[in-house]
N, C-alpha and C. Protein backbone atom coordinates (compact mmCIF):
# COMPACT_ATOMS: atom_id res chain seq x y z
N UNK A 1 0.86 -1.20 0.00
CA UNK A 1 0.00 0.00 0.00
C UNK A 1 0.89 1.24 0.00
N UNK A 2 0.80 2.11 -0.71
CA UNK A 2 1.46 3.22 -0.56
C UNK A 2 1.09 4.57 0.22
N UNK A 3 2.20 4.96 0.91
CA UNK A 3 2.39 5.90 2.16
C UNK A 3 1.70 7.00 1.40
N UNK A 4 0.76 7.80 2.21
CA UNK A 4 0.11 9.50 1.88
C UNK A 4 1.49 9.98 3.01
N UNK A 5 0.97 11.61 2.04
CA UNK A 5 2.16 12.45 3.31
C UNK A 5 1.78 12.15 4.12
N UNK A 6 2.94 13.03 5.17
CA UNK A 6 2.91 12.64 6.07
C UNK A 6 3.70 14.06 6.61
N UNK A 7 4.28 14.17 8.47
CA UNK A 7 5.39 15.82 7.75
C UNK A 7 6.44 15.69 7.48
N UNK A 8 7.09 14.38 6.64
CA UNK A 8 8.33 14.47 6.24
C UNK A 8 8.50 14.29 4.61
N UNK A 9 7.07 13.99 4.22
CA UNK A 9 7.00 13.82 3.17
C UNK A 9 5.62 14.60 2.23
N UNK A 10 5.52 14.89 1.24
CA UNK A 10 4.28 15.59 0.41
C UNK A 10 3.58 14.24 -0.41
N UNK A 11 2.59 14.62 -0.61
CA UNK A 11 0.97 13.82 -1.27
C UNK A 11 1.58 14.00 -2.48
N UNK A 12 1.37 13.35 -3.45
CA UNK A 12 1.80 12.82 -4.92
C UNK A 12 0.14 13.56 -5.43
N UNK A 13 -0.19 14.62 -5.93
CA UNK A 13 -0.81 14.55 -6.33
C UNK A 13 -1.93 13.56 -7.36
N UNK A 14 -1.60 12.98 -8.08
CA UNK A 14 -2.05 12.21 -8.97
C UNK A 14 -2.63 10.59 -7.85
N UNK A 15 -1.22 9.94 -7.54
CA UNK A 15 -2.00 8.82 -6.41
C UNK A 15 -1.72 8.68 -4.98
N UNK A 16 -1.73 10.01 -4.89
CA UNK A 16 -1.32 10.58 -3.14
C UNK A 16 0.16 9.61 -2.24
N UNK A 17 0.53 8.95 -2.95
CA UNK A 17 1.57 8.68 -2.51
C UNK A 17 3.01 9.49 -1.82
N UNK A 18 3.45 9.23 -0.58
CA UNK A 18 3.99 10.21 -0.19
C UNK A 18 5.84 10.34 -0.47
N UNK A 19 5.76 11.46 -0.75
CA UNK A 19 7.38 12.15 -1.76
C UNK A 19 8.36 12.61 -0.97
N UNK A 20 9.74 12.41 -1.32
CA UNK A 20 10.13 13.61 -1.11
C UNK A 20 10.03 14.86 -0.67
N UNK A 21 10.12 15.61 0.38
CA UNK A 21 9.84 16.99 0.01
C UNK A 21 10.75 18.01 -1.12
N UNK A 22 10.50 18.81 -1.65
CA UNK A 22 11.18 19.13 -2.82
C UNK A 22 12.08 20.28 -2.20
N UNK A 23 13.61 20.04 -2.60
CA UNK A 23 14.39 20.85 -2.15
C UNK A 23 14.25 22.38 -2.86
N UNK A 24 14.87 23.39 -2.53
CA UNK A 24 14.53 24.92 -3.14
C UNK A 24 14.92 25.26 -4.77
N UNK A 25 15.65 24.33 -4.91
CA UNK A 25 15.79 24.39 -6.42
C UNK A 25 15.28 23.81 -7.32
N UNK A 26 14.24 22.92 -6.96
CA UNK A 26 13.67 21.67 -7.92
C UNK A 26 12.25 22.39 -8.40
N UNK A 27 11.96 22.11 -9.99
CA UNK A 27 10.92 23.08 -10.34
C UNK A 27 9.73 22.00 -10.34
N UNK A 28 10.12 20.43 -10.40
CA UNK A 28 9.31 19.47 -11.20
C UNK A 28 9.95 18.58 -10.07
N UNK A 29 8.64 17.32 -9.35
CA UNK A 29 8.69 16.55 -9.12
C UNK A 29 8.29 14.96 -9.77
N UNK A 30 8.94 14.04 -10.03
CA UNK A 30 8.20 13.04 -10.86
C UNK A 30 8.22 12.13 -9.70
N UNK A 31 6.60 11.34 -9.73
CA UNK A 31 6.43 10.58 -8.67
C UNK A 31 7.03 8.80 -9.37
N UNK A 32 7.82 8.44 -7.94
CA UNK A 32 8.36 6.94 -8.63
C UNK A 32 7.38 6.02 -8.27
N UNK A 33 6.31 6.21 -7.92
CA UNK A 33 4.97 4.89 -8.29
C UNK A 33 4.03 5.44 -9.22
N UNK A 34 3.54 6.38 -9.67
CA UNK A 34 3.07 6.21 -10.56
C UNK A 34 3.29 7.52 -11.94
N UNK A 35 4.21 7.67 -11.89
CA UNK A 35 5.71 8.36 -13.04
C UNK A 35 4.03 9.75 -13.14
N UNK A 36 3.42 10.17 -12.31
CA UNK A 36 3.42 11.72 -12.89
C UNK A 36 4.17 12.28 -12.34
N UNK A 37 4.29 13.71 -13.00
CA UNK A 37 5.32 14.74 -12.71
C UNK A 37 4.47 16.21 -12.65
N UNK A 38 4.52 16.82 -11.49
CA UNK A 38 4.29 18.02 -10.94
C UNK A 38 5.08 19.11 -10.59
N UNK A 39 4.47 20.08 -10.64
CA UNK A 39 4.73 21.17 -10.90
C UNK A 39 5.37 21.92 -9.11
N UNK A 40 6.32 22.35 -8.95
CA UNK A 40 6.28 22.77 -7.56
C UNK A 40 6.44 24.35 -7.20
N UNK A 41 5.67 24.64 -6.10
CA UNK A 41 5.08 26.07 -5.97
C UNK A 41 5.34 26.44 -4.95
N UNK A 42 6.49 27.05 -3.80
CA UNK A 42 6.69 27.21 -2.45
C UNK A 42 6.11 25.83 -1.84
N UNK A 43 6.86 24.72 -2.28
CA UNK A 43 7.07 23.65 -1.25
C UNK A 43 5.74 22.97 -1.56
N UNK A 44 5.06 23.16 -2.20
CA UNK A 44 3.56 22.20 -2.68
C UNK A 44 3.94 21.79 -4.21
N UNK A 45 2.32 20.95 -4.03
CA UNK A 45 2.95 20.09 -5.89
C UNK A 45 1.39 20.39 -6.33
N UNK A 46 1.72 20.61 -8.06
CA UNK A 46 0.35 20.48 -8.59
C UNK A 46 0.18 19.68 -9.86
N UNK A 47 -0.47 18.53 -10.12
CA UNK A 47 -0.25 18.04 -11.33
C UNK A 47 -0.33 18.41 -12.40
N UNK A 48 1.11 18.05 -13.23
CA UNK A 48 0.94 18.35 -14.27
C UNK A 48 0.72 17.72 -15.62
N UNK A 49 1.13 16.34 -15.75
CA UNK A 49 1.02 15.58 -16.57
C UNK A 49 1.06 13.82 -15.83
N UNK A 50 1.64 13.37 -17.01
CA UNK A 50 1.87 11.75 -16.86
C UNK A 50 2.85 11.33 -17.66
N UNK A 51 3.58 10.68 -17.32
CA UNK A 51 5.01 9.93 -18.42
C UNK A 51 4.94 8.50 -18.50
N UNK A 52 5.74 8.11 -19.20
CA UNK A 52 6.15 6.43 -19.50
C UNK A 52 7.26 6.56 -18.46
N UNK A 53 7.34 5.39 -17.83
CA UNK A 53 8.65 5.15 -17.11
C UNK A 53 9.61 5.34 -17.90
N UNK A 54 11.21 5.54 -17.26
CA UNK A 54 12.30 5.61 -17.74
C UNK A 54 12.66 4.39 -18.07
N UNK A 55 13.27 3.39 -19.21
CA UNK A 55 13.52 2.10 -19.27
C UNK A 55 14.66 2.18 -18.72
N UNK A 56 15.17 1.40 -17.85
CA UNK A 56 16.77 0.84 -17.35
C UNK A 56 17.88 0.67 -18.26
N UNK A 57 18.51 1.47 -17.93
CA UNK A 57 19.82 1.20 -18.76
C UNK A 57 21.14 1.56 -17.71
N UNK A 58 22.39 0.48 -17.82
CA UNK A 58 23.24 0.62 -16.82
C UNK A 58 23.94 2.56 -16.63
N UNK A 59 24.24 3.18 -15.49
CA UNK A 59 24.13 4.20 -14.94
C UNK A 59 24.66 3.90 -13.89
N UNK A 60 26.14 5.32 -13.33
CA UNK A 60 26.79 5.26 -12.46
C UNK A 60 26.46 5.73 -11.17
N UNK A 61 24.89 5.99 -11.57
CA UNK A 61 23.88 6.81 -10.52
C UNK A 61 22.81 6.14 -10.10
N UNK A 62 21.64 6.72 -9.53
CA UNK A 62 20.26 6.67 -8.91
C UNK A 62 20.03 7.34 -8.34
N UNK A 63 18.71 7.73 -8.46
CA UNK A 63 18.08 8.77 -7.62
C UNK A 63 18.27 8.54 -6.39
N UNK A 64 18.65 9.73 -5.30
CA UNK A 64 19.14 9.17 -3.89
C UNK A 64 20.57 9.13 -3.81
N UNK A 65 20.95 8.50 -4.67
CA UNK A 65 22.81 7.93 -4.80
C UNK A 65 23.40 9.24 -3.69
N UNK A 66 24.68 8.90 -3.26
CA UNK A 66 25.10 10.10 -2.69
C UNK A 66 26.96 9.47 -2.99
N UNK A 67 28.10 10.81 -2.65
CA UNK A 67 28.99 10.63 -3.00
C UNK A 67 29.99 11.26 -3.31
N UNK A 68 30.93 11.51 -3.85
CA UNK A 68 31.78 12.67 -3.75
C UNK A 68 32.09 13.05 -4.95
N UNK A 69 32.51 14.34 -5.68
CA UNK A 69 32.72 14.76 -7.21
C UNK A 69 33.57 15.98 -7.12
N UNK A 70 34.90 15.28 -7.55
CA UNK A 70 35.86 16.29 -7.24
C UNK A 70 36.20 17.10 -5.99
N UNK A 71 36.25 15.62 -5.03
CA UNK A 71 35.99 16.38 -3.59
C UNK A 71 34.95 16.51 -2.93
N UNK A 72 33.96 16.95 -3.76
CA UNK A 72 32.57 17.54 -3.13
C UNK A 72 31.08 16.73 -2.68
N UNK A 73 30.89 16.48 -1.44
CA UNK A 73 29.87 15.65 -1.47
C UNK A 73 28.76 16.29 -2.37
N UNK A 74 28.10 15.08 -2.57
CA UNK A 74 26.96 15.37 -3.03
C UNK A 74 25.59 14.11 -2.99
N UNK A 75 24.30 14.33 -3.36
CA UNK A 75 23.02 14.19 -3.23
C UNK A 75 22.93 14.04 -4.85
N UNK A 76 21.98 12.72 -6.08
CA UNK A 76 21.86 13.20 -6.70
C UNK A 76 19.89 13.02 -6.83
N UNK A 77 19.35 14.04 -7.21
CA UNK A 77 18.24 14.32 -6.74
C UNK A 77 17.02 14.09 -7.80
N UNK A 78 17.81 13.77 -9.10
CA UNK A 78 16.74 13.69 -9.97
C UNK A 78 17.46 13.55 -10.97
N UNK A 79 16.67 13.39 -12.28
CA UNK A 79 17.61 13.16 -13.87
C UNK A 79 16.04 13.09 -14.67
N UNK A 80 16.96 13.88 -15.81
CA UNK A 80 16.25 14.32 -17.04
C UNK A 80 16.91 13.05 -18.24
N UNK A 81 16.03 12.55 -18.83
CA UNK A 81 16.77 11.37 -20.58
C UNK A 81 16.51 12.40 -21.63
N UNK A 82 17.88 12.27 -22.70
CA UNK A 82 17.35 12.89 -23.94
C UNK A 82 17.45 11.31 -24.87
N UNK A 83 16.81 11.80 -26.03
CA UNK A 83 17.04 10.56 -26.83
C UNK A 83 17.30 11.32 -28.23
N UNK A 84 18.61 10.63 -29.01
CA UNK A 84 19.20 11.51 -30.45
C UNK A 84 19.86 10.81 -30.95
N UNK A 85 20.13 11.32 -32.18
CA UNK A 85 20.63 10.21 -33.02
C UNK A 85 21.85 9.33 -33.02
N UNK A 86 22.39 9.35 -31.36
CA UNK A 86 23.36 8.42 -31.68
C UNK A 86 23.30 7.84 -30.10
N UNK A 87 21.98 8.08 -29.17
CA UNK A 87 21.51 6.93 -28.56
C UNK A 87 20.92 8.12 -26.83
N UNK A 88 21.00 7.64 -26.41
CA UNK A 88 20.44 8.64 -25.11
C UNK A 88 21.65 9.03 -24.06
N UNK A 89 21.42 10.12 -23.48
CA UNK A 89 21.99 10.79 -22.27
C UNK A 89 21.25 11.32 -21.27
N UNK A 90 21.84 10.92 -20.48
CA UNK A 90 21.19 11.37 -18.66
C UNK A 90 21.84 12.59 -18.48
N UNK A 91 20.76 13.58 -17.49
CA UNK A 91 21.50 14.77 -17.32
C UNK A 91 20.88 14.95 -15.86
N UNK A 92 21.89 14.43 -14.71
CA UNK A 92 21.67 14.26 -13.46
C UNK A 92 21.87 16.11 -12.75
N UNK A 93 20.50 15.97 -11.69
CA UNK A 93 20.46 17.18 -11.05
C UNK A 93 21.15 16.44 -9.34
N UNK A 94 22.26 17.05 -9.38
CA UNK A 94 23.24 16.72 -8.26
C UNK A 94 23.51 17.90 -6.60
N UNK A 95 22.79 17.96 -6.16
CA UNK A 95 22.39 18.66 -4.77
C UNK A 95 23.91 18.68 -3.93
N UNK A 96 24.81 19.56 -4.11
CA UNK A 96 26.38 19.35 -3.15
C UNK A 96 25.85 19.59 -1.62
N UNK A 97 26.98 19.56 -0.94
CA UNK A 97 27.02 19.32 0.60
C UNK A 97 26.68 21.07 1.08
N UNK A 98 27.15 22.14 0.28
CA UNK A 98 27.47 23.55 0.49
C UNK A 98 26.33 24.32 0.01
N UNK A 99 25.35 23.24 -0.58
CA UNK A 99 24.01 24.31 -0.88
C UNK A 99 24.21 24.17 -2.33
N UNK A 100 25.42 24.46 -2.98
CA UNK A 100 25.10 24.55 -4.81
C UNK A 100 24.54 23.57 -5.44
N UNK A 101 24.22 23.73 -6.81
CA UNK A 101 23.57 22.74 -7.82
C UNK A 101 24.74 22.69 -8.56
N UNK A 102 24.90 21.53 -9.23
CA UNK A 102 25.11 20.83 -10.54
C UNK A 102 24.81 19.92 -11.47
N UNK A 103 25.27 19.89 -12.84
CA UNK A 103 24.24 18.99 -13.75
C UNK A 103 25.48 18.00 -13.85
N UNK A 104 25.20 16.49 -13.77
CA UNK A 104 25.66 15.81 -14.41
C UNK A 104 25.49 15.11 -15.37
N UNK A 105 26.17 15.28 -17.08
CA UNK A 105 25.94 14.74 -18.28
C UNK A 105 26.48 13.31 -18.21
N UNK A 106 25.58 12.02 -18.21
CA UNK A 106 26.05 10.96 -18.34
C UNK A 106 25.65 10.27 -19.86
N UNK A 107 26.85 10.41 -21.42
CA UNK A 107 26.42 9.99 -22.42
C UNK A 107 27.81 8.65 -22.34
N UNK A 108 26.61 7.69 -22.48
CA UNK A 108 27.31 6.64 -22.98
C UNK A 108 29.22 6.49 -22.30
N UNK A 109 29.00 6.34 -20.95
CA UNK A 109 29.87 6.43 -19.74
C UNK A 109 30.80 7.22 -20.00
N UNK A 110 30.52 8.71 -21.21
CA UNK A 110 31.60 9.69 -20.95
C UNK A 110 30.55 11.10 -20.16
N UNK A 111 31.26 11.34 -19.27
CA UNK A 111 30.72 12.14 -17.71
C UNK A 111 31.32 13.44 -17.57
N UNK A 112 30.56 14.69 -17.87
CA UNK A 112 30.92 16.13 -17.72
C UNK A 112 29.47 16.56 -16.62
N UNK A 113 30.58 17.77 -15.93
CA UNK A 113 29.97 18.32 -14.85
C UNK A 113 29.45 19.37 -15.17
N UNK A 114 28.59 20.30 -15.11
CA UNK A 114 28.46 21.48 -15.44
C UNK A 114 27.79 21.95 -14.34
N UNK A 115 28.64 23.17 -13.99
CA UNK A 115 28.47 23.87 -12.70
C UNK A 115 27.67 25.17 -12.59
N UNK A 116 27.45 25.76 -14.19
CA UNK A 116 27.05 27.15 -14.28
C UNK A 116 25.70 26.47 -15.57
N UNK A 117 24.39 26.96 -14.83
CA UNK A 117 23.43 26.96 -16.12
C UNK A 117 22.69 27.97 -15.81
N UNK A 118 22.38 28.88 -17.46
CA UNK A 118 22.16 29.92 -17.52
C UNK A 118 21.10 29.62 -18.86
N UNK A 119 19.80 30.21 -18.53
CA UNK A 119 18.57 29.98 -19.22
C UNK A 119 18.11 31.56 -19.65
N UNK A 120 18.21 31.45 -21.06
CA UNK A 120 18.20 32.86 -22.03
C UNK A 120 16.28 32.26 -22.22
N UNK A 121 15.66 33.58 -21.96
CA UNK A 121 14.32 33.60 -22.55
C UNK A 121 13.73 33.71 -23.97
N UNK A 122 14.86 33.40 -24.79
CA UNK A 122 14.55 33.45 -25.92
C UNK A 122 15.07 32.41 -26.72
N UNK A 123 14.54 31.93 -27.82
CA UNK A 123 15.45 30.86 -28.53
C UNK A 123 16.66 31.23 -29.27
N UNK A 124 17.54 30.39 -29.91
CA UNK A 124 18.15 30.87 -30.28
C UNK A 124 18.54 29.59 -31.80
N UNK A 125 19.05 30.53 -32.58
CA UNK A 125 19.17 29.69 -34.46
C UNK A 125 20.25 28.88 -34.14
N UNK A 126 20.31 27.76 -33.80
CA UNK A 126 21.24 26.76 -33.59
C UNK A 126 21.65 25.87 -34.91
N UNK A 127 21.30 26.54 -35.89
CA UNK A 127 21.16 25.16 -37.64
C UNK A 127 22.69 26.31 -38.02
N UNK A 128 24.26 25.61 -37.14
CA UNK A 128 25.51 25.98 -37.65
C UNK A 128 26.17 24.91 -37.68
N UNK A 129 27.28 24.78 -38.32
CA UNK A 129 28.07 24.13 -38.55
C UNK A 129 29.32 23.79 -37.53
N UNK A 130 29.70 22.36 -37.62
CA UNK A 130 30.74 21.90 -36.77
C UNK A 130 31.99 23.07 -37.31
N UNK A 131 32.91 23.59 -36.32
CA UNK A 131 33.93 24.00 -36.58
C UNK A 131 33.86 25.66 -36.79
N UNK A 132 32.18 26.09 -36.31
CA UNK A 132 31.60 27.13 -36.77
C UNK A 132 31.82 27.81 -35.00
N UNK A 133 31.74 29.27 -34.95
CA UNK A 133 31.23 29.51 -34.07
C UNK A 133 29.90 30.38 -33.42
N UNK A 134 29.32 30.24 -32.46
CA UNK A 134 27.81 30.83 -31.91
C UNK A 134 27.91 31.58 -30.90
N UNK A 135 27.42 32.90 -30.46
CA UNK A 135 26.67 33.62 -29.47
C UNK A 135 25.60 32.46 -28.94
N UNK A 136 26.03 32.51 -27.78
CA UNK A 136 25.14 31.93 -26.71
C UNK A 136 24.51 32.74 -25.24
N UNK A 137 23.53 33.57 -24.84
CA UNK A 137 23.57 33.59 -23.62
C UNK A 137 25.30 34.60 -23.43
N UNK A 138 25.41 35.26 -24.43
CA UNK A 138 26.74 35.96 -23.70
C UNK A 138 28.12 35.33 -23.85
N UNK A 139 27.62 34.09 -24.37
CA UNK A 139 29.11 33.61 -24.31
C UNK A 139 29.10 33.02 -26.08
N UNK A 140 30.44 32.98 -26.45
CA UNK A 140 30.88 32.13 -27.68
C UNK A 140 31.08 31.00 -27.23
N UNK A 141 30.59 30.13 -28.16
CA UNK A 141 30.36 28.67 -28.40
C UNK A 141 31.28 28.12 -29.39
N UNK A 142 32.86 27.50 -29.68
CA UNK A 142 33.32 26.60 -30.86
C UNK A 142 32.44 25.29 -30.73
N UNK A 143 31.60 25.11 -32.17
CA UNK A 143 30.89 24.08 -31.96
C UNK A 143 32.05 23.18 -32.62
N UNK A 144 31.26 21.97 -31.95
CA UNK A 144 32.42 20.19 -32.06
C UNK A 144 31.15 19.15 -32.61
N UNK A 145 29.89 19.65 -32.20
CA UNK A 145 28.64 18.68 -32.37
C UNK A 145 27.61 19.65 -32.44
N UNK A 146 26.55 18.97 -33.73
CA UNK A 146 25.12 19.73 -33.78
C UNK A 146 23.75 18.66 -34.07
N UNK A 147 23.48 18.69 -33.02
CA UNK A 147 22.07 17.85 -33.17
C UNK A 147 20.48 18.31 -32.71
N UNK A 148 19.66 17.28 -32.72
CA UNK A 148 18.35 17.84 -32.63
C UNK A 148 18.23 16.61 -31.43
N UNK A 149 17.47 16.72 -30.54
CA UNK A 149 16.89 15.48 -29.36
C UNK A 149 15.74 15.79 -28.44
N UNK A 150 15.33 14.66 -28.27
CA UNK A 150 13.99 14.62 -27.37
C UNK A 150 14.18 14.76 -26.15
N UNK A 151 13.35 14.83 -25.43
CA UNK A 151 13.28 15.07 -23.75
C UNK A 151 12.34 13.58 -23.80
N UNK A 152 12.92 12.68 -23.15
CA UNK A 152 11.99 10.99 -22.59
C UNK A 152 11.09 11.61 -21.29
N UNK A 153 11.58 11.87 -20.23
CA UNK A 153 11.02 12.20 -19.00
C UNK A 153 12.03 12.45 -18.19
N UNK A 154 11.89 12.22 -16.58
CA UNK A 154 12.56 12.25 -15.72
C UNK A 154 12.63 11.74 -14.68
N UNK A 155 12.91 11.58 -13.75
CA UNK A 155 12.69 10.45 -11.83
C UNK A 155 13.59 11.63 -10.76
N UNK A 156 12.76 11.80 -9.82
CA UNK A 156 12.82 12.40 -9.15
C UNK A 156 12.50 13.96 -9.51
N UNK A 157 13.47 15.02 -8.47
CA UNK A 157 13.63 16.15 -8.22
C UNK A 157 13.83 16.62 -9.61
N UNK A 158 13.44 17.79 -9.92
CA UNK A 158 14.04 17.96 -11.75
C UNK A 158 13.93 19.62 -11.67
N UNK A 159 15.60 20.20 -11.99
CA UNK A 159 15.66 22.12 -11.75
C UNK A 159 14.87 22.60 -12.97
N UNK A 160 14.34 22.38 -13.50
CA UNK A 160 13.80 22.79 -14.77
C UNK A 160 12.39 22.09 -15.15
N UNK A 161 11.68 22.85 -16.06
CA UNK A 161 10.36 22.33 -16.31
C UNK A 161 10.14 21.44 -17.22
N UNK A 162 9.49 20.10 -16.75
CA UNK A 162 9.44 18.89 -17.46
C UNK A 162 8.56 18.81 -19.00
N UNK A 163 8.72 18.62 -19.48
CA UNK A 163 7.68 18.47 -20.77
C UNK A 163 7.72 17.05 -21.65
N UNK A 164 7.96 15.88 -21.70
CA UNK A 164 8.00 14.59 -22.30
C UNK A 164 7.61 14.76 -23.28
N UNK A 165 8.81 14.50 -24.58
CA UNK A 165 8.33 14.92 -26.17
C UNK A 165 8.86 16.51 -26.42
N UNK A 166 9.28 16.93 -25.79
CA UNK A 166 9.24 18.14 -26.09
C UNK A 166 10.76 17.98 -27.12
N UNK A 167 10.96 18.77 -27.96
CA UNK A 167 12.29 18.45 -28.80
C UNK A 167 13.37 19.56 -29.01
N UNK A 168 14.43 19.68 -28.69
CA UNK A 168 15.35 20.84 -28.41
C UNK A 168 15.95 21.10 -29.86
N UNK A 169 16.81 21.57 -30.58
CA UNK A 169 18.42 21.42 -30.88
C UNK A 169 19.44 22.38 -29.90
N UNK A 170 20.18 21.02 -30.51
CA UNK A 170 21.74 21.36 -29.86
C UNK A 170 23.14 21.58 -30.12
N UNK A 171 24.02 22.63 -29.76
CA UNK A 171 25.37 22.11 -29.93
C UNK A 171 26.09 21.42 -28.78
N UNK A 172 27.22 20.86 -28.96
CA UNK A 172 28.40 21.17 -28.62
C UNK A 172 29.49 21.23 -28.61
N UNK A 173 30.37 22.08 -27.56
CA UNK A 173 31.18 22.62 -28.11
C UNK A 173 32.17 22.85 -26.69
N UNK A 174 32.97 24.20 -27.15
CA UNK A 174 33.99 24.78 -25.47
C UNK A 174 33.93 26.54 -25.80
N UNK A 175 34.11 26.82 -24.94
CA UNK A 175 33.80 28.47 -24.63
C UNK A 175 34.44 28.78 -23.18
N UNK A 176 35.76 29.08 -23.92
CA UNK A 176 36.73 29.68 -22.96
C UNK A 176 37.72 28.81 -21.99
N UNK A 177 37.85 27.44 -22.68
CA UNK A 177 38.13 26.85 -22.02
C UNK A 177 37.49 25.65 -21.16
N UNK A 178 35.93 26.34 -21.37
CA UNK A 178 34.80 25.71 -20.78
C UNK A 178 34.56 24.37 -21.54
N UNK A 179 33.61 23.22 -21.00
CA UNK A 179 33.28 22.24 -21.88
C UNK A 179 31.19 23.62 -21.75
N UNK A 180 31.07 23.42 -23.11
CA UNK A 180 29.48 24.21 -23.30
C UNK A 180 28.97 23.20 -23.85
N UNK A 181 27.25 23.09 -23.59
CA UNK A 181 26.49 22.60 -24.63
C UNK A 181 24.70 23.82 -24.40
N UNK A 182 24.75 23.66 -25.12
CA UNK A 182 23.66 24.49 -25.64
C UNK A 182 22.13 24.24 -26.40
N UNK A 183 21.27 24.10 -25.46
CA UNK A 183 19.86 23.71 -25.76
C UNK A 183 19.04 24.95 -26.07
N UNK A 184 17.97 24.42 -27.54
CA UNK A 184 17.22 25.45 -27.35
C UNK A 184 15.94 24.80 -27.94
N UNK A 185 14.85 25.57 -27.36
CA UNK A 185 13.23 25.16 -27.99
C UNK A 185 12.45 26.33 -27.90
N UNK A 186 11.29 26.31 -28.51
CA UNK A 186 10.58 27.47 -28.52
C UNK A 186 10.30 28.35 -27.49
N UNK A 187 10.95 29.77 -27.60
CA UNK A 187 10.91 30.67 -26.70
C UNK A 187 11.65 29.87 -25.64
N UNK A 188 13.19 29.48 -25.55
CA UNK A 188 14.33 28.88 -24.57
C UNK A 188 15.06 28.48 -24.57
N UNK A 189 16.34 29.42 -24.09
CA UNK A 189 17.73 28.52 -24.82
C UNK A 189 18.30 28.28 -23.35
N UNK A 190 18.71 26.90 -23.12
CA UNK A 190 19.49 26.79 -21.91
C UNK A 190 21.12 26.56 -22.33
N UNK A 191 21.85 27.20 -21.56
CA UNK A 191 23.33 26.95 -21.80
C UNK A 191 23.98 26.36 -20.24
N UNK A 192 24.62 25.36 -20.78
CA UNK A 192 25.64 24.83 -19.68
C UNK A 192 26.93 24.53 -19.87
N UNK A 193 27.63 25.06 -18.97
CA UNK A 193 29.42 25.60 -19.11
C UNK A 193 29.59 24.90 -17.73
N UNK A 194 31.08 24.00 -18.08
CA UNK A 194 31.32 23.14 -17.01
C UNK A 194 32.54 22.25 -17.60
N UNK A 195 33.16 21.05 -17.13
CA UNK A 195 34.06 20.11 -16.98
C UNK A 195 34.30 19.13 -17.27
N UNK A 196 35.04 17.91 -17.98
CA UNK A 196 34.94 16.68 -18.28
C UNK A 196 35.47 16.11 -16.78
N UNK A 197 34.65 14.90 -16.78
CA UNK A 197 34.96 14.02 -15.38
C UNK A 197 35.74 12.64 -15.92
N UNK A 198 36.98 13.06 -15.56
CA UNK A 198 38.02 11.82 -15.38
C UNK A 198 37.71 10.26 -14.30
N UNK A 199 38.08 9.30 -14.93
CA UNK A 199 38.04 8.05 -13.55
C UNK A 199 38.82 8.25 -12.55
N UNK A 200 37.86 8.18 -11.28
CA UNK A 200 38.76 8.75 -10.40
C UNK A 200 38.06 9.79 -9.63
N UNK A 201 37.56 10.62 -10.85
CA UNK A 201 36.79 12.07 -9.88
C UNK A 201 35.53 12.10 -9.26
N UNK A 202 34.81 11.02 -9.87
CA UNK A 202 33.74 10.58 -8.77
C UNK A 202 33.60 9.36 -8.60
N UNK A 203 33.34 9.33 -6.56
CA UNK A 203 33.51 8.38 -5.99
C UNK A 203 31.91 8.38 -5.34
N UNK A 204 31.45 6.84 -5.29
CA UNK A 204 30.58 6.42 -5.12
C UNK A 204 30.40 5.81 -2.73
């Protein structure tokens, strides 16, 4: 039988099952018994939709997981799937010990951190060429990769607003040294500037 809140936990809107409470940065909760995902509003949830489960695929994570990354403990609290033409990537929302956020990109067991995301209210013409470069959000982009990908869903905590199906394009690329990649969809370009993760730099 599944738990209703309770005060350590919030009502699942959809089958009242009791959650997580949602930490201050999480915009979207997805419930793990019955995969809707809600909307969060000063610490309450309101439904917003319904998803397909995430199918299993091996991952150096889980929701919950906890652990260290470059030193830094951390919480990881939720994850977003894209799916594109050369197979899917996880993009883990990682809760540190000090209060900050970070995203972790898990494609096909190569693992970048990105520490800075910065969401432009506008879209932006992403149809350039490898070897080309882009205005992003303020920053230049050398693109290395240009594709188009889906949003699958998500599990757990999620910093951003969920939409299943929804379809981006993308580059990526480096900007300044930075590892960048760069999402955009109607009326929204998200940019994330951050790090490649060596074996070694996170410990489980």
């Amino acid at each position: 039988m599944l738990s209703t809140g309770s005060m350590d936990t919030v009502p699942c809107p959809n089958c009242g099952a009791g959650l997580t409470p949602p930490r201050e940065a999480a915009a979207v909760v997805v419930c793990e018994f019955c995969n809707a995902y809600s909307l969060v509003h000063k610490g309450e949830l309101s439904l917003a939709g319904k998803q397909a489960p995430l199918a299993e695929i091996p991952s150096l994570l889980e929701v919950g997981a906890t652990g260290k990354l470059f030193g830094r403990p951390f919480t990881a609290i939720g994850r977003v799937r894209y799916d594109y033409e050369d197979g899917l990537w996880d993009e883990w929302s990682l809760f540190f010990e000090d209060g900050s956020m970070g995203w972790l990109q898990e494609d096909e067991g190569e693992l970048t951190l990105f520490e800075e995301r910065i969401v432009h209210p506008e879209e932006t013409d992403l149809d350039v060429s490898v070897g080309s470069q882009v205005p992003v959000a303020g920053h230049l982009i050398f693109v290395t990769e240009v594709g188009d990908a889906k949003l699958l869903g998500g599990q757990g905590q999620i910093t951003s607003y969920l939409s299943p199906g929804q379809c981006f394009a993308y580059v990526d690329g480096t900007s300044s040294g930075r590892q960048a990649v760069a999402m955009s969809t109607s009326g929204m370009t998200v940019l994330y500037l951050g790090r490649p993760v060596e074996p070694g730099d996170l410990v489980r």
